[in-house]
C-alpha atoms as a PDB file:
ATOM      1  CA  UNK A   1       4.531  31.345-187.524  1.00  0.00           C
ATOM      2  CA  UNK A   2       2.510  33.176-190.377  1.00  0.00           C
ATOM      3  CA  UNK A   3       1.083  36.484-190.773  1.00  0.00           C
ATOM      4  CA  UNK A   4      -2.076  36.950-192.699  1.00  0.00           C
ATOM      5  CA  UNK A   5      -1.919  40.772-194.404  1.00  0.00           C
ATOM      6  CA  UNK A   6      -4.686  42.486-196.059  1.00  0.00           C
ATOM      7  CA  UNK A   7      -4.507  45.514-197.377  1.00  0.00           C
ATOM      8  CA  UNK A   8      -7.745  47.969-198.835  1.00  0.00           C
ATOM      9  CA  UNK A   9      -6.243  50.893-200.711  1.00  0.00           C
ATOM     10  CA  UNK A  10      -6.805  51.568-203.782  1.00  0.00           C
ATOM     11  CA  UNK A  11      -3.380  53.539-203.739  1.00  0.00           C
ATOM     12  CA  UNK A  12      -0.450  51.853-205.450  1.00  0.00           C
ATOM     13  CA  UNK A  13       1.805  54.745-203.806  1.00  0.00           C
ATOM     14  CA  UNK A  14       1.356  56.854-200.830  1.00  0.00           C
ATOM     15  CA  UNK A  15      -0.795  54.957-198.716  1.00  0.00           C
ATOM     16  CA  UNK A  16      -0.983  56.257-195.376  1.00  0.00           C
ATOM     17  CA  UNK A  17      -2.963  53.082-194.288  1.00  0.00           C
ATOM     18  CA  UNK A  18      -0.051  50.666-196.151  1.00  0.00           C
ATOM     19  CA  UNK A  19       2.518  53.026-194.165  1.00  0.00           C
ATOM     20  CA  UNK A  20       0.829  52.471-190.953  1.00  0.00           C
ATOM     21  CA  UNK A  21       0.745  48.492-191.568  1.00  0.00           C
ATOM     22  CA  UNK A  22       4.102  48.243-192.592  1.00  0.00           C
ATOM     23  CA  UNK A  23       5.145  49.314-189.227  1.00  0.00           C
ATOM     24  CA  UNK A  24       2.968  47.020-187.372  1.00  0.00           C
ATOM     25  CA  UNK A  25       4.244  44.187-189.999  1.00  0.00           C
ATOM     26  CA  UNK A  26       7.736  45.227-189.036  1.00  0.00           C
ATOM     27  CA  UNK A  27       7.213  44.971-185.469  1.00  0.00           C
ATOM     28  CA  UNK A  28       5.655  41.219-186.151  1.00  0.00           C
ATOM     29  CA  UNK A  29       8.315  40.353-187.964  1.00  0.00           C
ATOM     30  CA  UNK A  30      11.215  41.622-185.813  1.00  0.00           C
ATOM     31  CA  UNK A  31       9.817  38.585-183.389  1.00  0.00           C
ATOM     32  CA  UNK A  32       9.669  36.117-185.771  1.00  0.00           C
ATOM     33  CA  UNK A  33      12.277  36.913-187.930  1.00  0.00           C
ATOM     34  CA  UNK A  34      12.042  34.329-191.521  1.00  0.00           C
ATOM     35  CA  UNK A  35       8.532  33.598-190.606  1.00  0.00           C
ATOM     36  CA  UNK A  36       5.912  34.025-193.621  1.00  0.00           C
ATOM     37  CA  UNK A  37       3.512  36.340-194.531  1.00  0.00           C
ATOM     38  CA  UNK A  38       0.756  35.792-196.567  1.00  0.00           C
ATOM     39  CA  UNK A  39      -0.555  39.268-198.207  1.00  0.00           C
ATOM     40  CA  UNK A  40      -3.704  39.558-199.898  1.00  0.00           C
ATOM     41  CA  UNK A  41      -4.504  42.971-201.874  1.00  0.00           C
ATOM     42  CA  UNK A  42      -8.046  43.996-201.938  1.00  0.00           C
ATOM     43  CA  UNK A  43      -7.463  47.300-202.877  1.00  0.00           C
ATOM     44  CA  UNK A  44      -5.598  46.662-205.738  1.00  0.00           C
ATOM     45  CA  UNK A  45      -6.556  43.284-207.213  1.00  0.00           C
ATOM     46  CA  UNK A  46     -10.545  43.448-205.848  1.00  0.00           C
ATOM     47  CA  UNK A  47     -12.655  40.385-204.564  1.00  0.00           C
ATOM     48  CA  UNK A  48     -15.149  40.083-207.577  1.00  0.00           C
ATOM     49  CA  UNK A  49     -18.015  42.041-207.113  1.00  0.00           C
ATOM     50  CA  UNK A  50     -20.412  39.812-208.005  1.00  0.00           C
ATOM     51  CA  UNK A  51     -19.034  36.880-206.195  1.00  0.00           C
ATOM     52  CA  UNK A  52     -21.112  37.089-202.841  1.00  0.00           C
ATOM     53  CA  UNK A  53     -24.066  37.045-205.074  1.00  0.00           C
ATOM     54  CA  UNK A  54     -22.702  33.771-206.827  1.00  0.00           C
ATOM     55  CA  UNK A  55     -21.823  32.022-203.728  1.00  0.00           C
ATOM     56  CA  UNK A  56     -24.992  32.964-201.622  1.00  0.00           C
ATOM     57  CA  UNK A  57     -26.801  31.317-204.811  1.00  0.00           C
ATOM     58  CA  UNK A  58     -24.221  28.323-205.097  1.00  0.00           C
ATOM     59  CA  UNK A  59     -25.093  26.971-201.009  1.00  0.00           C
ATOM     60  CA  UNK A  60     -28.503  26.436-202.371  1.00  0.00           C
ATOM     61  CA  UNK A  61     -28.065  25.287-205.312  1.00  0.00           C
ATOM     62  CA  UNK A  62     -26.934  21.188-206.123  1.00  0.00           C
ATOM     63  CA  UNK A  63     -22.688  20.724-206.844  1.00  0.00           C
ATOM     64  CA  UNK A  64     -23.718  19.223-210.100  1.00  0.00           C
ATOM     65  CA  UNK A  65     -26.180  21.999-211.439  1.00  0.00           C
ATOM     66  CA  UNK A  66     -23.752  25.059-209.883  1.00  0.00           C
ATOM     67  CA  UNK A  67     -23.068  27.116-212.655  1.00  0.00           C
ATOM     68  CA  UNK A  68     -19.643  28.318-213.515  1.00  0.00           C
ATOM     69  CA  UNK A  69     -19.284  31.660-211.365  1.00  0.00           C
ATOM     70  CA  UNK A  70     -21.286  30.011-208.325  1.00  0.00           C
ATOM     71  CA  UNK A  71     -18.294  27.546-208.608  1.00  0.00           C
ATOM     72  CA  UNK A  72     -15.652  30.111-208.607  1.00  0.00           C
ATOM     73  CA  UNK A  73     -17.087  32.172-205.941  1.00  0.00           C
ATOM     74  CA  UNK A  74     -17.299  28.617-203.826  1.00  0.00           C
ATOM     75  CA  UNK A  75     -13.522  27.970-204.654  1.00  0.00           C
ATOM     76  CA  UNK A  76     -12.307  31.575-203.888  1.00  0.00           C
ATOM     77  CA  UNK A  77     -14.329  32.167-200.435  1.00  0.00           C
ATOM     78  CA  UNK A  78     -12.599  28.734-199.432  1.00  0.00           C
ATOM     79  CA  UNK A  79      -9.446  30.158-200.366  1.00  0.00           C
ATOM     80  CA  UNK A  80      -9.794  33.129-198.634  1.00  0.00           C
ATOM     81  CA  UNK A  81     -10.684  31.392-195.239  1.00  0.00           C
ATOM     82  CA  UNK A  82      -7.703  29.112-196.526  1.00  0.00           C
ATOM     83  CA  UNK A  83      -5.404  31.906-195.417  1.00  0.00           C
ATOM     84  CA  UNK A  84      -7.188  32.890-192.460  1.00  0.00           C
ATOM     85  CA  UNK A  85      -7.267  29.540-190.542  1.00  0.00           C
ATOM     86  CA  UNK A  86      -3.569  29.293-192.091  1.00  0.00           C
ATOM     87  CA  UNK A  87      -2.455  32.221-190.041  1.00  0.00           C
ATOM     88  CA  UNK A  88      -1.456  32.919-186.643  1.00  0.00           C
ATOM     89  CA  UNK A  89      -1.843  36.622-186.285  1.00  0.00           C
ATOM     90  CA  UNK A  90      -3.480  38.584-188.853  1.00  0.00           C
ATOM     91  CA  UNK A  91      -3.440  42.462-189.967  1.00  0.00           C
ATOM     92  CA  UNK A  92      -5.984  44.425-191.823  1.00  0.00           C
ATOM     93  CA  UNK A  93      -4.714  47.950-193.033  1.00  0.00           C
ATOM     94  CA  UNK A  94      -8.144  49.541-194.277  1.00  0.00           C
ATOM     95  CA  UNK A  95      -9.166  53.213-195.277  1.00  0.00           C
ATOM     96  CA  UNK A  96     -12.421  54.840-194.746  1.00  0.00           C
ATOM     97  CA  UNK A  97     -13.727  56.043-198.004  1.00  0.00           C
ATOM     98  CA  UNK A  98     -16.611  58.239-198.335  1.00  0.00           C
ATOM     99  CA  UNK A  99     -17.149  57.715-194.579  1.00  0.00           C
ATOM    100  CA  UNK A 100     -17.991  53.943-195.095  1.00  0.00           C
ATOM    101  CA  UNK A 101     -16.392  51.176-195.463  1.00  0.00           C
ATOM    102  CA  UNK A 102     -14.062  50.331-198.165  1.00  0.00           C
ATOM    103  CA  UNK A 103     -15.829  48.609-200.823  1.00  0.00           C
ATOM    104  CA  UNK A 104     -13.279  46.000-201.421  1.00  0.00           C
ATOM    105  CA  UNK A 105     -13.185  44.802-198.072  1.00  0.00           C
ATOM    106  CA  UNK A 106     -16.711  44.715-197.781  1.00  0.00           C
ATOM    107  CA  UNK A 107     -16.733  42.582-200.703  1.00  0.00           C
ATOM    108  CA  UNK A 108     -14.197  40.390-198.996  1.00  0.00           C
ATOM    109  CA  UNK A 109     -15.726  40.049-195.873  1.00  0.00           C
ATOM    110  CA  UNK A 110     -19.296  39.271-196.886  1.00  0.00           C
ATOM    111  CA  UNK A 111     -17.695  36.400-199.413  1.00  0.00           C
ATOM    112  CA  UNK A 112     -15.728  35.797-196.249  1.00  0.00           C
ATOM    113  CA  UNK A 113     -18.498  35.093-194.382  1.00  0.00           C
ATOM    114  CA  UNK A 114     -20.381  32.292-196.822  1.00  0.00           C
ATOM    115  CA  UNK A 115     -17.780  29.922-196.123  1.00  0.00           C
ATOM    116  CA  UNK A 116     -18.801  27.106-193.792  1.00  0.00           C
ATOM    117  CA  UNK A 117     -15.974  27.105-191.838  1.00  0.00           C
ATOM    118  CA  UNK A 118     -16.844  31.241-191.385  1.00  0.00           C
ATOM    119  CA  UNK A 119     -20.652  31.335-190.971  1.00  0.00           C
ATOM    120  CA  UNK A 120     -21.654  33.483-188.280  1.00  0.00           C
ATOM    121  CA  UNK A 121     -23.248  30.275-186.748  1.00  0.00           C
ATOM    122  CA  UNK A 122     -19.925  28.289-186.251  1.00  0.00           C
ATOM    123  CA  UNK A 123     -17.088  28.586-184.235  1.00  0.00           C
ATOM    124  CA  UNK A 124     -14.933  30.437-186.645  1.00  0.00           C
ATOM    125  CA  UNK A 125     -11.218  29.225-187.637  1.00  0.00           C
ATOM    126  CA  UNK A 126      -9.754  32.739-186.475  1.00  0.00           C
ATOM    127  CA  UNK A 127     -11.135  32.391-182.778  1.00  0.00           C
ATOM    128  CA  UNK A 128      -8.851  33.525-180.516  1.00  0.00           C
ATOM    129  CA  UNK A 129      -6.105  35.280-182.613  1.00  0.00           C
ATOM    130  CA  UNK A 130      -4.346  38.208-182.492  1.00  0.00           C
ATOM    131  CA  UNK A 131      -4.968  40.649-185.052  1.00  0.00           C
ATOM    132  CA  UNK A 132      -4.633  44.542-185.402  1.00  0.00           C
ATOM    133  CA  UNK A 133      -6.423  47.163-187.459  1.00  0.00           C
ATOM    134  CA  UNK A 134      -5.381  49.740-189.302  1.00  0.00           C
ATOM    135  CA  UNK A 135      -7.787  52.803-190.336  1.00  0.00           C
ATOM    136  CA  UNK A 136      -7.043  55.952-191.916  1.00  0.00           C
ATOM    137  CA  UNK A 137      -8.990  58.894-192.056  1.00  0.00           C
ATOM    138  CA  UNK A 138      -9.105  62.225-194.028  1.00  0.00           C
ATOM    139  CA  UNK A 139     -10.505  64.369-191.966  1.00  0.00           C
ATOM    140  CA  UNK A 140     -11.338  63.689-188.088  1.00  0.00           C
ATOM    141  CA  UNK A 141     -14.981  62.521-186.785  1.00  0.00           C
ATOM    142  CA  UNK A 142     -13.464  61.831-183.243  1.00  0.00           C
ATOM    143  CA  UNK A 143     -15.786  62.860-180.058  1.00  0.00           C
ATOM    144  CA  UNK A 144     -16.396  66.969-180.115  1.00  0.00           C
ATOM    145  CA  UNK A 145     -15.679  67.867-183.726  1.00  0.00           C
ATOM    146  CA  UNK A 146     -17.679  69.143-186.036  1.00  0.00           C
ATOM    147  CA  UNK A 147     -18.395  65.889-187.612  1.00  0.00           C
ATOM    148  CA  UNK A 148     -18.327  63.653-184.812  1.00  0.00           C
ATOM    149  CA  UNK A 149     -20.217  60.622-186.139  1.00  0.00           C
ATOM    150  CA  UNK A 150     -19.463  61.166-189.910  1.00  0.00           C
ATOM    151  CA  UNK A 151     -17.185  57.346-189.545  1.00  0.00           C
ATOM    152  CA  UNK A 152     -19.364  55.025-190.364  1.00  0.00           C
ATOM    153  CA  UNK A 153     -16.450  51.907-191.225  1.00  0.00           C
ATOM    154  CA  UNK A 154     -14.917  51.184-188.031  1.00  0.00           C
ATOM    155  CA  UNK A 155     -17.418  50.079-185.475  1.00  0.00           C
ATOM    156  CA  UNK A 156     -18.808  47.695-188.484  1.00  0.00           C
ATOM    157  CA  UNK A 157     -15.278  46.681-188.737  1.00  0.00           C
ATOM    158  CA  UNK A 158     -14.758  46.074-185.117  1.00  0.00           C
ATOM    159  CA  UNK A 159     -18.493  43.720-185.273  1.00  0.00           C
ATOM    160  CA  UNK A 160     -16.990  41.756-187.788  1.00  0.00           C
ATOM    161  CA  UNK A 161     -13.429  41.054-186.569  1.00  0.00           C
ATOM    162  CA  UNK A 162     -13.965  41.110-182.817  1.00  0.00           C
ATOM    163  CA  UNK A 163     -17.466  39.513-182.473  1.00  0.00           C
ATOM    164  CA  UNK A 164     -17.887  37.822-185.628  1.00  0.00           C
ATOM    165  CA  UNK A 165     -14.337  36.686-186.557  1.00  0.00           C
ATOM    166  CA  UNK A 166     -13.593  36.161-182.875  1.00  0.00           C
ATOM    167  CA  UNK A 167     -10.337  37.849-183.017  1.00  0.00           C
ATOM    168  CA  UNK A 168      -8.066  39.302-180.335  1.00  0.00           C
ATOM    169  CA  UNK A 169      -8.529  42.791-181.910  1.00  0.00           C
ATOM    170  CA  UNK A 170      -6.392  46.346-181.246  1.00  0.00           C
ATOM    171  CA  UNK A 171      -6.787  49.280-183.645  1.00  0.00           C
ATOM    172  CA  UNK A 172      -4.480  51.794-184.811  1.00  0.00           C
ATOM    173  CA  UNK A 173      -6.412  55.106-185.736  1.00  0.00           C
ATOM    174  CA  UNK A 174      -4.904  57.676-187.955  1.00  0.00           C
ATOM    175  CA  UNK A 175      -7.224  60.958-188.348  1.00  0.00           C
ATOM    176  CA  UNK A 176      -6.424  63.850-190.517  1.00  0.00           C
ATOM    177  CA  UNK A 177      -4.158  62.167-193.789  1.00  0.00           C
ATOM    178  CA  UNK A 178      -6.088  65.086-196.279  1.00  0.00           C
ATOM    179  CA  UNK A 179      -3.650  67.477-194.340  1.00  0.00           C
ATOM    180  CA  UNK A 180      -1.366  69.166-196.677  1.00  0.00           C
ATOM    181  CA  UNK A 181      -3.558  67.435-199.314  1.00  0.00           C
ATOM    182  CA  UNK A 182      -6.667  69.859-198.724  1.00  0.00           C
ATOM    183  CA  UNK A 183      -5.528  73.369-198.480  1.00  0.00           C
ATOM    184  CA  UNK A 184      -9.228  73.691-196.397  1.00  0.00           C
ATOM    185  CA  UNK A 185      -6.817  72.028-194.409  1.00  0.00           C
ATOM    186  CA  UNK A 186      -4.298  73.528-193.586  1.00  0.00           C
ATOM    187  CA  UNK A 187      -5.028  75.326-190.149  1.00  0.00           C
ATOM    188  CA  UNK A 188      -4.950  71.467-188.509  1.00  0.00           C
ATOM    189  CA  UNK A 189      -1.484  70.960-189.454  1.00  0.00           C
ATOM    190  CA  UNK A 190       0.310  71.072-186.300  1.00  0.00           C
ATOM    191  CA  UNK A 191      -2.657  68.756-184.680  1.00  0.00           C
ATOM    192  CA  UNK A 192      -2.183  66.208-187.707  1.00  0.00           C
ATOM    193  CA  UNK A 193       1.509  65.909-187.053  1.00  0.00           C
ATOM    194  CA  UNK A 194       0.503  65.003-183.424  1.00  0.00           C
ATOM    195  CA  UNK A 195      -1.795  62.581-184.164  1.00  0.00           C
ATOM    196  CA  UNK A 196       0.654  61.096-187.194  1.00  0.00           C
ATOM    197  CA  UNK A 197       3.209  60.815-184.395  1.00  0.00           C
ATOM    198  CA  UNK A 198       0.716  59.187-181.826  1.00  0.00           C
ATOM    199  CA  UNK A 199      -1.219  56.379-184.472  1.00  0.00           C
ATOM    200  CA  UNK A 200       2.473  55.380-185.152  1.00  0.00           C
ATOM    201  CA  UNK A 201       4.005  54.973-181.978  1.00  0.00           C
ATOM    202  CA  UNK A 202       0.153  52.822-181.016  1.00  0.00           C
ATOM    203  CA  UNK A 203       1.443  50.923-184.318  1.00  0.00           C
ATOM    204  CA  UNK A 204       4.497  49.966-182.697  1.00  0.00           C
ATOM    205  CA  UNK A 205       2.997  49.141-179.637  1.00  0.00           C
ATOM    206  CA  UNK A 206       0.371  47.085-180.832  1.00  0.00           C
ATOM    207  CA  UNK A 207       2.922  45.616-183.203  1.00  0.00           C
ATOM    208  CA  UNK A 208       4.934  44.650-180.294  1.00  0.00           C
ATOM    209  CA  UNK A 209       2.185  43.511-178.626  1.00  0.00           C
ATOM    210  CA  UNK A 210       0.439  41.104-180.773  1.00  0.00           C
ATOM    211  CA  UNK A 211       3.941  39.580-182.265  1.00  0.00           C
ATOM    212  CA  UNK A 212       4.086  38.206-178.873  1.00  0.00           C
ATOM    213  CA  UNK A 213       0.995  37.058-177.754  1.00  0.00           C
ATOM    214  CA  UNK A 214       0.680  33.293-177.280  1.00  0.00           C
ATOM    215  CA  UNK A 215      -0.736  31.487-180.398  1.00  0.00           C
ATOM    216  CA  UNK A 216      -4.158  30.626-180.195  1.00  0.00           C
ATOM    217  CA  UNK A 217      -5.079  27.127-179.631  1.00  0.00           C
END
């Protein structure tokens, strides 16, 4: 068994959304103890930005008159779905930033999606597996607050990995991370702790969960 793990911070310490992964990894690999997992850093070591660009370009353009970076963008979109279709559960621990969607895995996703084998007009090699995602948040845009709305990452998230991806999705949802961070913060402490407490025991569970669901076929 193998676990495909990306990760979007752009933390290299601290991450709440690495934190929250870890103990969904954990859970994974509790079940299938020596099994491997394949981690791919977005955050940290970013998808090119430019490569989209080059491989859109590249599928109309002749193998022989490609130029160098439409070739490159060709090669590293297969590699990426490489690891997909390699894996038989897969985790994505992603941030909101700036109440969008992380630029990095944006980048990933749309370079992602110009693979043949992940075109949104094929059956796609992740049908049917398990995944779970993780999203932090700063502040909280659940129903009734102030800024209810103001998340504007995780329903396109949830398009791309349930409907386009074809994945056996759960989410773990962490609100309120800028507490004790933000002194504007501070009167939401004690509801932060709650809802620290409650995204990681859904963690767990969806750990638990998707380490032992049945492999796709």
């Amino acid at each position: 068994m193998t676990l495909f793990r990306l990760d979007a911070s752009i933390r290299t310490d601290g991450s709440t959304s690495r934190a929250l992964g870890d103990i969904v990894e954990a859970e994974w690999s509790a079940v299938h103890a020596g099994s491997a997992v394949t981690r791919r850093h977005v955050g940290t070591e970013p998808v090119p930005a430019g490569a989209w660009g080059d491989a859109v370009a590249a599928s109309a353009t002749s193998e022989s008159e490609r130029t160098h970076d439409q070739a490159a963008a060709i090669a590293l979109a297969s590699e990426l779905t490489d690891e997909l279709a390699g894996a038989d559960a897969l985790l994505f621990a992603v941030p909101l930033y700036n109440w969008g969607v992380s630029q990095h895995f944006k980048s990933y996703a749309d370079l992602v999606l110009t693979d043949p084998r992940m075109t949104p007009d094929v059956v796609p090699v992740t049908v049917g597996k398990p995944a779970v995602l993780v999203t932090v948040q700063g502040g909280n845009y659940s129903a009734g607050t102030p800024r209810e709305g103001w998340d504007h990452a995780t329903a396109w998230m949830r398009r791309i990995l349930e409907d386009v991806w074809q994945l056996e999705l759960e989410v773990v949802t962490r609100e309120f991370t800028l507490v004790g961070v933000n002194p504007a913060l501070d009167q939401f402490t004690e509801l932060a702790d709650q809802l620290r407490v409650r995204a990681e025991e859904e963690a767990v569970r969806h750990g638990r969960a998707f380490a032992n669901r049945p492999r796709a076929a």
